[in-house]
PDB file of N, CA and C in Angstrom:
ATOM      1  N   UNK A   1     -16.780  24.349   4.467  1.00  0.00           N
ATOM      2  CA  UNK A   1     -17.106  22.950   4.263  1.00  0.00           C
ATOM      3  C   UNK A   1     -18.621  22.825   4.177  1.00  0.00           C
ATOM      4  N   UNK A   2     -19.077  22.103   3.247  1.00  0.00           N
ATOM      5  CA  UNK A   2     -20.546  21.739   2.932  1.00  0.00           C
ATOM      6  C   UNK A   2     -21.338  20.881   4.022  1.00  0.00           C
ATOM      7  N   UNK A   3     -22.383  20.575   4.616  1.00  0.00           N
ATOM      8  CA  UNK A   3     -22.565  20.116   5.034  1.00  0.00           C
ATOM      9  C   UNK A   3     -22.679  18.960   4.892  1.00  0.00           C
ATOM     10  N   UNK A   4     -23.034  18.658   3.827  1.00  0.00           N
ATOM     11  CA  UNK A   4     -22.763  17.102   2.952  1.00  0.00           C
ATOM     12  C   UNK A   4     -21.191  16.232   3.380  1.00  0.00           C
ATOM     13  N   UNK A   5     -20.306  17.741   3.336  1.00  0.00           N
ATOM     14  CA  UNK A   5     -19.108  16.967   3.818  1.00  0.00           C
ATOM     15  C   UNK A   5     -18.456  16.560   5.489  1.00  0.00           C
ATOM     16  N   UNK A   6     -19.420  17.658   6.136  1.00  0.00           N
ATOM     17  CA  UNK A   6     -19.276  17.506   7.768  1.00  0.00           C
ATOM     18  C   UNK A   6     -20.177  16.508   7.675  1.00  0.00           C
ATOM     19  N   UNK A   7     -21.204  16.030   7.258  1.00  0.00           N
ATOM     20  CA  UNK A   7     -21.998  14.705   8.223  1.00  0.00           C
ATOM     21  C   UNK A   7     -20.713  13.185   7.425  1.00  0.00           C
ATOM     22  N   UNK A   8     -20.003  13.458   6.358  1.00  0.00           N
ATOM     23  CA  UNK A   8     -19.910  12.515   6.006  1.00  0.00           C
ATOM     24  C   UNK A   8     -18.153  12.217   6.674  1.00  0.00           C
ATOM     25  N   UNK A   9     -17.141  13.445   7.279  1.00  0.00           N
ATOM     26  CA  UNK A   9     -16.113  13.723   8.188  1.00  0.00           C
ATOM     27  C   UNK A   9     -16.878  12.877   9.715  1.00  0.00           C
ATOM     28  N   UNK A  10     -17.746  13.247  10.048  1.00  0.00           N
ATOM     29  CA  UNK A  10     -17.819  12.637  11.310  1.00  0.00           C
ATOM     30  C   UNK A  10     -18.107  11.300  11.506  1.00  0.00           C
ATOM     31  N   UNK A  11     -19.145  11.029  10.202  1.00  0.00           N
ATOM     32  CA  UNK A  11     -19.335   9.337  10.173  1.00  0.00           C
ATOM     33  C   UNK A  11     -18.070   8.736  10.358  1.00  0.00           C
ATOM     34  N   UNK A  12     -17.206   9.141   9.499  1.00  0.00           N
ATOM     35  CA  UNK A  12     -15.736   8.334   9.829  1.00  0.00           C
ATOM     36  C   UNK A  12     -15.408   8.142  10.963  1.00  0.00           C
ATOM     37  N   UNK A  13     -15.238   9.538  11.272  1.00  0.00           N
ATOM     38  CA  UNK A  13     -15.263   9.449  12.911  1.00  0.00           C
ATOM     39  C   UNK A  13     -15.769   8.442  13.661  1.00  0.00           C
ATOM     40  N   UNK A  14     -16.650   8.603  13.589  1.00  0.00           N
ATOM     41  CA  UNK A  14     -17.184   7.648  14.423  1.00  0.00           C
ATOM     42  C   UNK A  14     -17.326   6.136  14.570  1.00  0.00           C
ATOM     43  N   UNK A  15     -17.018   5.965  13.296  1.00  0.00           N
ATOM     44  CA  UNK A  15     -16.861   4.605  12.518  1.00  0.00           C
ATOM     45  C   UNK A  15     -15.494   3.647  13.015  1.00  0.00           C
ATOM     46  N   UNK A  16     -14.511   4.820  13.160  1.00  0.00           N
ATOM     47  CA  UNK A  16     -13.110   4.452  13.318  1.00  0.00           C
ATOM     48  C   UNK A  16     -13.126   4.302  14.902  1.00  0.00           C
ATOM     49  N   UNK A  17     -13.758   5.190  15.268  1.00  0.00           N
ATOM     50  CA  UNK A  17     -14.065   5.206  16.734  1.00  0.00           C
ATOM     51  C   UNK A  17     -14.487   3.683  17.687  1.00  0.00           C
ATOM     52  N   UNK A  18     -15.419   3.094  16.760  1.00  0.00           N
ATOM     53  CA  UNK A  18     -16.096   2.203  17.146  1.00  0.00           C
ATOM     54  C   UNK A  18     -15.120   1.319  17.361  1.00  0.00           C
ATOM     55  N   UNK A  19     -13.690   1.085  16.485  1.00  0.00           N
ATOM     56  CA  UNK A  19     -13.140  -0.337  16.183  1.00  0.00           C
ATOM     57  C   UNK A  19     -11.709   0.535  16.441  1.00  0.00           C
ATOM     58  N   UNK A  20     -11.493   0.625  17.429  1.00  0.00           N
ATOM     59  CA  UNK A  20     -10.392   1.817  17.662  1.00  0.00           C
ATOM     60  C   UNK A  20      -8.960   0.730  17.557  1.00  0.00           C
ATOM     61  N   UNK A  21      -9.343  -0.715  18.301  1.00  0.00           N
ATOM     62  CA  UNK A  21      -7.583  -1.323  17.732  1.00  0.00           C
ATOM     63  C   UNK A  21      -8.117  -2.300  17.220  1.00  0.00           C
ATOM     64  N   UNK A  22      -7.074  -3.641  16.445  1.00  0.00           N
ATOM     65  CA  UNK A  22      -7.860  -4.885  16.553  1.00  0.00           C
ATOM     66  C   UNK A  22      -6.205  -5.528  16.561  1.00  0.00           C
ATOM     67  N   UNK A  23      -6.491  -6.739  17.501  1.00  0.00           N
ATOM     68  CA  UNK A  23      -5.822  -8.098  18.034  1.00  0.00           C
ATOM     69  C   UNK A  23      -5.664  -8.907  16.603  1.00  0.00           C
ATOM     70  N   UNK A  24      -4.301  -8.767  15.985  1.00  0.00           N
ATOM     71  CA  UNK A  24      -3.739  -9.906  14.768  1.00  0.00           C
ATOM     72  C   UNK A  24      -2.825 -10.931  14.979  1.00  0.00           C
ATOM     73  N   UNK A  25      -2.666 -11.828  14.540  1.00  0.00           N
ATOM     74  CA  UNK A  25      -1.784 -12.487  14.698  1.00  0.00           C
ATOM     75  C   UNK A  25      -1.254 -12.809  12.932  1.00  0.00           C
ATOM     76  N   UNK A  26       0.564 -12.702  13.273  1.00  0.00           N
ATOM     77  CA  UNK A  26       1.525 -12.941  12.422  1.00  0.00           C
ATOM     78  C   UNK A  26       2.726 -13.607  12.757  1.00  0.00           C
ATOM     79  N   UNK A  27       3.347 -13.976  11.313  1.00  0.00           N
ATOM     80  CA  UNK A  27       4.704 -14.903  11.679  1.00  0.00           C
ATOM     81  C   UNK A  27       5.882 -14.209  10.797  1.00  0.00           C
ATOM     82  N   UNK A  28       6.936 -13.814  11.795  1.00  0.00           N
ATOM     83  CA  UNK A  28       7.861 -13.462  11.799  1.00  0.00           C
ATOM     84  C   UNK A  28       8.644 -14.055  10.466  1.00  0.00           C
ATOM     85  N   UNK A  29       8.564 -13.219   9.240  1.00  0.00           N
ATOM     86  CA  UNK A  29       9.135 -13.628   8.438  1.00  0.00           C
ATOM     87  C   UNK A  29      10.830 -13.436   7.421  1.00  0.00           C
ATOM     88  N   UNK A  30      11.235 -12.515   8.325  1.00  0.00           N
ATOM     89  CA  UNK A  30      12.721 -11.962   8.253  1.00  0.00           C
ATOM     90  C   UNK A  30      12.966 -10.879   9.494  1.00  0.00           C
ATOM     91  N   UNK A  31      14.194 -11.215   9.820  1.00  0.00           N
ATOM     92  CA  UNK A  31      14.408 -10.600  11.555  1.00  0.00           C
ATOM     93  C   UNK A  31      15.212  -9.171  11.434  1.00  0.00           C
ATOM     94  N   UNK A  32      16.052  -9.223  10.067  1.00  0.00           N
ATOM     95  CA  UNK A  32      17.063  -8.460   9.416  1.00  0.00           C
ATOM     96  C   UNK A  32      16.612  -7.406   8.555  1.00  0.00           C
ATOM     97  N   UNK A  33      15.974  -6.479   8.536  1.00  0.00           N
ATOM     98  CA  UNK A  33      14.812  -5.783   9.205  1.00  0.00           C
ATOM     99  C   UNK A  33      14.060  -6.505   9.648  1.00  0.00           C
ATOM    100  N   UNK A  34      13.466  -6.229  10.344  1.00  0.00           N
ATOM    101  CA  UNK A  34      12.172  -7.254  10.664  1.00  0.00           C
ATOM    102  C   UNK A  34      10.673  -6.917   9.585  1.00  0.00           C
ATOM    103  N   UNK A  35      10.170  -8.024   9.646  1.00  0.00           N
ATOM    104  CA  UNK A  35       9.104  -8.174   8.453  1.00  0.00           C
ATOM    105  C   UNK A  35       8.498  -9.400   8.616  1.00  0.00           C
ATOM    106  N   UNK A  36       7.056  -8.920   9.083  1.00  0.00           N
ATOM    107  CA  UNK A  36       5.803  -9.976   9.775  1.00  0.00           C
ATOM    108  C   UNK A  36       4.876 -10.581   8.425  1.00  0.00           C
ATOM    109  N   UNK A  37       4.557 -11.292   8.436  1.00  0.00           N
ATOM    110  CA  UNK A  37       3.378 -11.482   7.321  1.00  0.00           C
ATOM    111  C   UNK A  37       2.098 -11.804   8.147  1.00  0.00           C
ATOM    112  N   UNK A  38       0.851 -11.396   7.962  1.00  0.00           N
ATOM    113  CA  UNK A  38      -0.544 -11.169   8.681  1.00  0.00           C
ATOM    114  C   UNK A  38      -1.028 -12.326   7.552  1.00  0.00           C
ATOM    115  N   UNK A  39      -1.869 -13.236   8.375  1.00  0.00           N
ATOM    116  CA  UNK A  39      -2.839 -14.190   7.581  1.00  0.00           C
ATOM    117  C   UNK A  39      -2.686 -14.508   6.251  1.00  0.00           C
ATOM    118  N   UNK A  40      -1.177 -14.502   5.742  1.00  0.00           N
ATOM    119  CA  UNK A  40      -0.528 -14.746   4.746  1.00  0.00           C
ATOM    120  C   UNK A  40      -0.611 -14.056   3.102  1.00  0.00           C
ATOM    121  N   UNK A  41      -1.623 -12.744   3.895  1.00  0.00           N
ATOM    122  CA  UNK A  41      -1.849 -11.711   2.487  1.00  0.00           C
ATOM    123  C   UNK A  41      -1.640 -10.430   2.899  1.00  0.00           C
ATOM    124  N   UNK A  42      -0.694  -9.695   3.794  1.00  0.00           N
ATOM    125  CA  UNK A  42      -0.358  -8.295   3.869  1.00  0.00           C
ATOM    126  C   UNK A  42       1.204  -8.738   4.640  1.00  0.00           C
ATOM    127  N   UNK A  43       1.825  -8.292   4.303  1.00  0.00           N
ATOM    128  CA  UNK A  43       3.343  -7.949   4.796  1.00  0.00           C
ATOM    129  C   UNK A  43       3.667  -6.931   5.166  1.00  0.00           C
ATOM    130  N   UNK A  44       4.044  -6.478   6.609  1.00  0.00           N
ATOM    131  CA  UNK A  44       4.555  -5.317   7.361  1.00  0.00           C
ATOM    132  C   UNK A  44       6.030  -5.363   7.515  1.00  0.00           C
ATOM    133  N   UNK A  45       6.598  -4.246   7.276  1.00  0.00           N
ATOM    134  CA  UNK A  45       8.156  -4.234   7.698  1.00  0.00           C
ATOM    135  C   UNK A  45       8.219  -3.115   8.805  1.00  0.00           C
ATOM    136  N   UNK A  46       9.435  -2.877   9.396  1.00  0.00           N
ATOM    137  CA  UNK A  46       9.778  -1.736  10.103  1.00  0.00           C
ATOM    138  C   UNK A  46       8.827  -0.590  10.020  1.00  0.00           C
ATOM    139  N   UNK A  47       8.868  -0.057   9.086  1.00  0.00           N
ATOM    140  CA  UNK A  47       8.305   1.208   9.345  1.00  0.00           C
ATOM    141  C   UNK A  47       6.984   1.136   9.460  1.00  0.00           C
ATOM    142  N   UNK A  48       6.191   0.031  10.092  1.00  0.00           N
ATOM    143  CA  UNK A  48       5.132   0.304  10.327  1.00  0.00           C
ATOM    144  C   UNK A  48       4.738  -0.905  11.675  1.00  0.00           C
ATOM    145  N   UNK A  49       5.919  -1.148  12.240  1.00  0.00           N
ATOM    146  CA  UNK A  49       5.944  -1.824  13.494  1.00  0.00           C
ATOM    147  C   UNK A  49       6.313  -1.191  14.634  1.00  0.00           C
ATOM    148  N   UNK A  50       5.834  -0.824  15.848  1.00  0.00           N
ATOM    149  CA  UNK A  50       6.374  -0.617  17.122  1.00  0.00           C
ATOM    150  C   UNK A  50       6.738  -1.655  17.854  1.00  0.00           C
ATOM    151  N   UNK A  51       7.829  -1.623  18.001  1.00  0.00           N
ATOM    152  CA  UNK A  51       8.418  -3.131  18.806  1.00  0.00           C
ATOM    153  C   UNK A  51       8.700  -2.544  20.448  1.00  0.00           C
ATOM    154  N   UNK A  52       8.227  -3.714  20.600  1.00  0.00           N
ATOM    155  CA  UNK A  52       8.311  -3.227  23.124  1.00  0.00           C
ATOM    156  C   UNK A  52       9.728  -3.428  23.169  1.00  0.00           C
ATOM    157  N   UNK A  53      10.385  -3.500  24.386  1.00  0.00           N
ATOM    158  CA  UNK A  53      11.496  -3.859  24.695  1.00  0.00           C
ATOM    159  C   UNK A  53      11.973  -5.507  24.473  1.00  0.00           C
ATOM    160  N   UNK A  54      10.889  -6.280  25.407  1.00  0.00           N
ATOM    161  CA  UNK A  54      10.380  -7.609  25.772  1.00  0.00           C
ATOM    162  C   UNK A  54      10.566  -8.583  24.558  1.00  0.00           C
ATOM    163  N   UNK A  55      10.421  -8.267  23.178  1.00  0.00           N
ATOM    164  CA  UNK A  55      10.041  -8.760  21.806  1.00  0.00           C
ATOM    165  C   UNK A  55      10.969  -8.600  20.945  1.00  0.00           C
ATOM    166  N   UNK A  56      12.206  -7.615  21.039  1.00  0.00           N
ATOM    167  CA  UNK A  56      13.754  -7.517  20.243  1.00  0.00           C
ATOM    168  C   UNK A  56      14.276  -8.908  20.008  1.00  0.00           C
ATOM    169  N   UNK A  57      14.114 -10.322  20.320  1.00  0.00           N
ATOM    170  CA  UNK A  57      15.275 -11.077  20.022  1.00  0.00           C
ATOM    171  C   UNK A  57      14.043 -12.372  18.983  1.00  0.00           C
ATOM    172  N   UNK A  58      13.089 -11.703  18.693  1.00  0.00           N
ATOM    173  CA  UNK A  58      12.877 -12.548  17.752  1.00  0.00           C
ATOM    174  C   UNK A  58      13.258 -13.239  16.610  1.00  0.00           C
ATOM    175  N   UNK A  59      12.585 -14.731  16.233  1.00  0.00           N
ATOM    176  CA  UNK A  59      13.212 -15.336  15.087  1.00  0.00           C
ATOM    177  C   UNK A  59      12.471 -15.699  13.684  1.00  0.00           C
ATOM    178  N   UNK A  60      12.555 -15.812  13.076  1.00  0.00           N
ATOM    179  CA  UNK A  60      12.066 -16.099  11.691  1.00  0.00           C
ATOM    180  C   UNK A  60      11.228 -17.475  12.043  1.00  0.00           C
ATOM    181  N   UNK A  61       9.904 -17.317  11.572  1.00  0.00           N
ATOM    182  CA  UNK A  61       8.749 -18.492  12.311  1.00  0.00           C
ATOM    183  C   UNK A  61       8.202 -18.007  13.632  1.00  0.00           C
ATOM    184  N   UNK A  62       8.634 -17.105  14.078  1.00  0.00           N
ATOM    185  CA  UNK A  62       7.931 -16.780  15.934  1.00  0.00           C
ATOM    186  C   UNK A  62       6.880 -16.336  15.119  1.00  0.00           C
ATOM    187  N   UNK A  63       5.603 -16.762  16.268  1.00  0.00           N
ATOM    188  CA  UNK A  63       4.373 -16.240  15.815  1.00  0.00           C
ATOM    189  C   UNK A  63       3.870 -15.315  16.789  1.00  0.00           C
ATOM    190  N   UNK A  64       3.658 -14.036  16.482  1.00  0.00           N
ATOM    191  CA  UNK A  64       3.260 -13.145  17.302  1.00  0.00           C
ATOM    192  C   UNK A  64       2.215 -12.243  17.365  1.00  0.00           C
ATOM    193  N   UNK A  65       1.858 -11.415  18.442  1.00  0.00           N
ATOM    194  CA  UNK A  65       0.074 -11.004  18.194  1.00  0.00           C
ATOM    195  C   UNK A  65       0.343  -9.465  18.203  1.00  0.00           C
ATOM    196  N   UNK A  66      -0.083  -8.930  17.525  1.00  0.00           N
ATOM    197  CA  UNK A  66      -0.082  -7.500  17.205  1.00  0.00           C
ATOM    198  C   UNK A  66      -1.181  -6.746  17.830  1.00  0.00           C
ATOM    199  N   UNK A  67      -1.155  -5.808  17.764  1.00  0.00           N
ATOM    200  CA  UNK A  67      -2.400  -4.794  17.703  1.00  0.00           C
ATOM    201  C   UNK A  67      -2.439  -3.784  16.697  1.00  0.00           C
ATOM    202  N   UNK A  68      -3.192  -3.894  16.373  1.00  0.00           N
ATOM    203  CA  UNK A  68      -3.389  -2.414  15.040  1.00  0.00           C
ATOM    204  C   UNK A  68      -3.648  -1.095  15.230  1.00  0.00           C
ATOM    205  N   UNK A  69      -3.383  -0.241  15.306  1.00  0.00           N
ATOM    206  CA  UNK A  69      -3.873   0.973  16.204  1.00  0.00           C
ATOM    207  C   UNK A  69      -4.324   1.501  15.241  1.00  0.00           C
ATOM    208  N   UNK A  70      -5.409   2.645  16.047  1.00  0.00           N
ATOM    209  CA  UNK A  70      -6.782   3.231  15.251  1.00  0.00           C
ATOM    210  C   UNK A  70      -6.413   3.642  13.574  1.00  0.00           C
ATOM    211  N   UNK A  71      -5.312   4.607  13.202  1.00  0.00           N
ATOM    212  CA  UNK A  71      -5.379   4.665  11.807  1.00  0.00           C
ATOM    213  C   UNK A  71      -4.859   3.683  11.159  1.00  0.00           C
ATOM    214  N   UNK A  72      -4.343   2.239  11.539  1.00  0.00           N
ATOM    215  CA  UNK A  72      -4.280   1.424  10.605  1.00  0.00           C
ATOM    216  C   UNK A  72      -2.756   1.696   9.612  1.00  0.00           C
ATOM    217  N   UNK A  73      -2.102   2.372  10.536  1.00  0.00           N
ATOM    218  CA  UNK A  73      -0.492   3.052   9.720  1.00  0.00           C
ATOM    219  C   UNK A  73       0.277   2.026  10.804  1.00  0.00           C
ATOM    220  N   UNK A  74       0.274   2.104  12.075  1.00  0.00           N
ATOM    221  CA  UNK A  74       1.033   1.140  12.370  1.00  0.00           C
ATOM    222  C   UNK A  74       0.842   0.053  13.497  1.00  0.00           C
ATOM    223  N   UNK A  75       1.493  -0.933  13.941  1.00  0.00           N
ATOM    224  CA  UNK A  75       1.013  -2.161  14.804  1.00  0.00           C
ATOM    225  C   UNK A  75       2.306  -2.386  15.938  1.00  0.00           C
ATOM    226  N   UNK A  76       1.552  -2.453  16.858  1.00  0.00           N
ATOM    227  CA  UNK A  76       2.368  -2.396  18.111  1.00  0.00           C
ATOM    228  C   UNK A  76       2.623  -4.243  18.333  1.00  0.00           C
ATOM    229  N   UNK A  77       3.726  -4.362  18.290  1.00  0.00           N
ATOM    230  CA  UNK A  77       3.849  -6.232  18.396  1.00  0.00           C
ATOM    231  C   UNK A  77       4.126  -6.035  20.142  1.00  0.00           C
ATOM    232  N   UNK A  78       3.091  -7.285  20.240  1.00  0.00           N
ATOM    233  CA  UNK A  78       3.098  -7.532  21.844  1.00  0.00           C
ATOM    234  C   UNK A  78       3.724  -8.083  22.353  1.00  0.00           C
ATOM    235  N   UNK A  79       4.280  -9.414  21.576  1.00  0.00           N
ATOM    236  CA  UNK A  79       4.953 -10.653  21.811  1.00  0.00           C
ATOM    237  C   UNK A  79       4.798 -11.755  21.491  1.00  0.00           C
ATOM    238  N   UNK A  80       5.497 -12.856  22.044  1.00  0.00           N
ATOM    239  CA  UNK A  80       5.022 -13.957  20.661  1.00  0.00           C
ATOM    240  C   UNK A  80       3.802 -14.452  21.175  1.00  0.00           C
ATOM    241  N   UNK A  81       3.100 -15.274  20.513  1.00  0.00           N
ATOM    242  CA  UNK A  81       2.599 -16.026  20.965  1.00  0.00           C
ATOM    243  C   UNK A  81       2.321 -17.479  21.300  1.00  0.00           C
ATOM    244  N   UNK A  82       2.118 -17.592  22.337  1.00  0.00           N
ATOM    245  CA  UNK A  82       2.024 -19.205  23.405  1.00  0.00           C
ATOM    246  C   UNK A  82       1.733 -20.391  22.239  1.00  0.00           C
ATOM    247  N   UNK A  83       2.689 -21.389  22.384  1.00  0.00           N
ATOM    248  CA  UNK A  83       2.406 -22.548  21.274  1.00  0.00           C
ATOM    249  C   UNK A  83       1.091 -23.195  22.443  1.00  0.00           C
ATOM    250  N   UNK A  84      -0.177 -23.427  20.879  1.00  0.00           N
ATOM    251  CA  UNK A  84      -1.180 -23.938  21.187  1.00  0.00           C
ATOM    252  C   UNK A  84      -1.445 -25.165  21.841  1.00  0.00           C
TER     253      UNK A  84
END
């Protein structure tokens, strides 16, 4: 590997490092798989949700807060969230 390409491997690193999860919020938009929509321009289904125990009996409209974990492949749903 070039060195050009190790300084530019670790920047990532480190980059990703910095912002390791981030706190989203989405609304439950089909329960039958399940399938969230995020700020009304990315749609997640199953295979890229970890669901807790606590969060299985959701409904179509629950609004709930995610977390994104570091590579951005999948989101751990926390639960819904508290009407404002």
């Amino acid at each position: 590997m070039s060195l050009l390409k190790a300084i530019k491997t670790i920047s990532v690193g480190v980059a990703e490092a910095g912002d390791p999860v981030a706190v989203l919020f989405a609304t439950v938009t089909q329960t039958s798989p399940i399938k969230v929509n995020v700020d009304q321009r990315l749609t997640l289904g199953s295979d890229f949700l970890i669901m807790l125990d606590h969060v299985r009996d959701l409904q179509q409209g629950d609004a709930v807060v995610l977390l994104r974990v570091q590579s951005g492949q999948s989101f751990i749903v926390l639960g819904k969230a508290a009407d404002a």
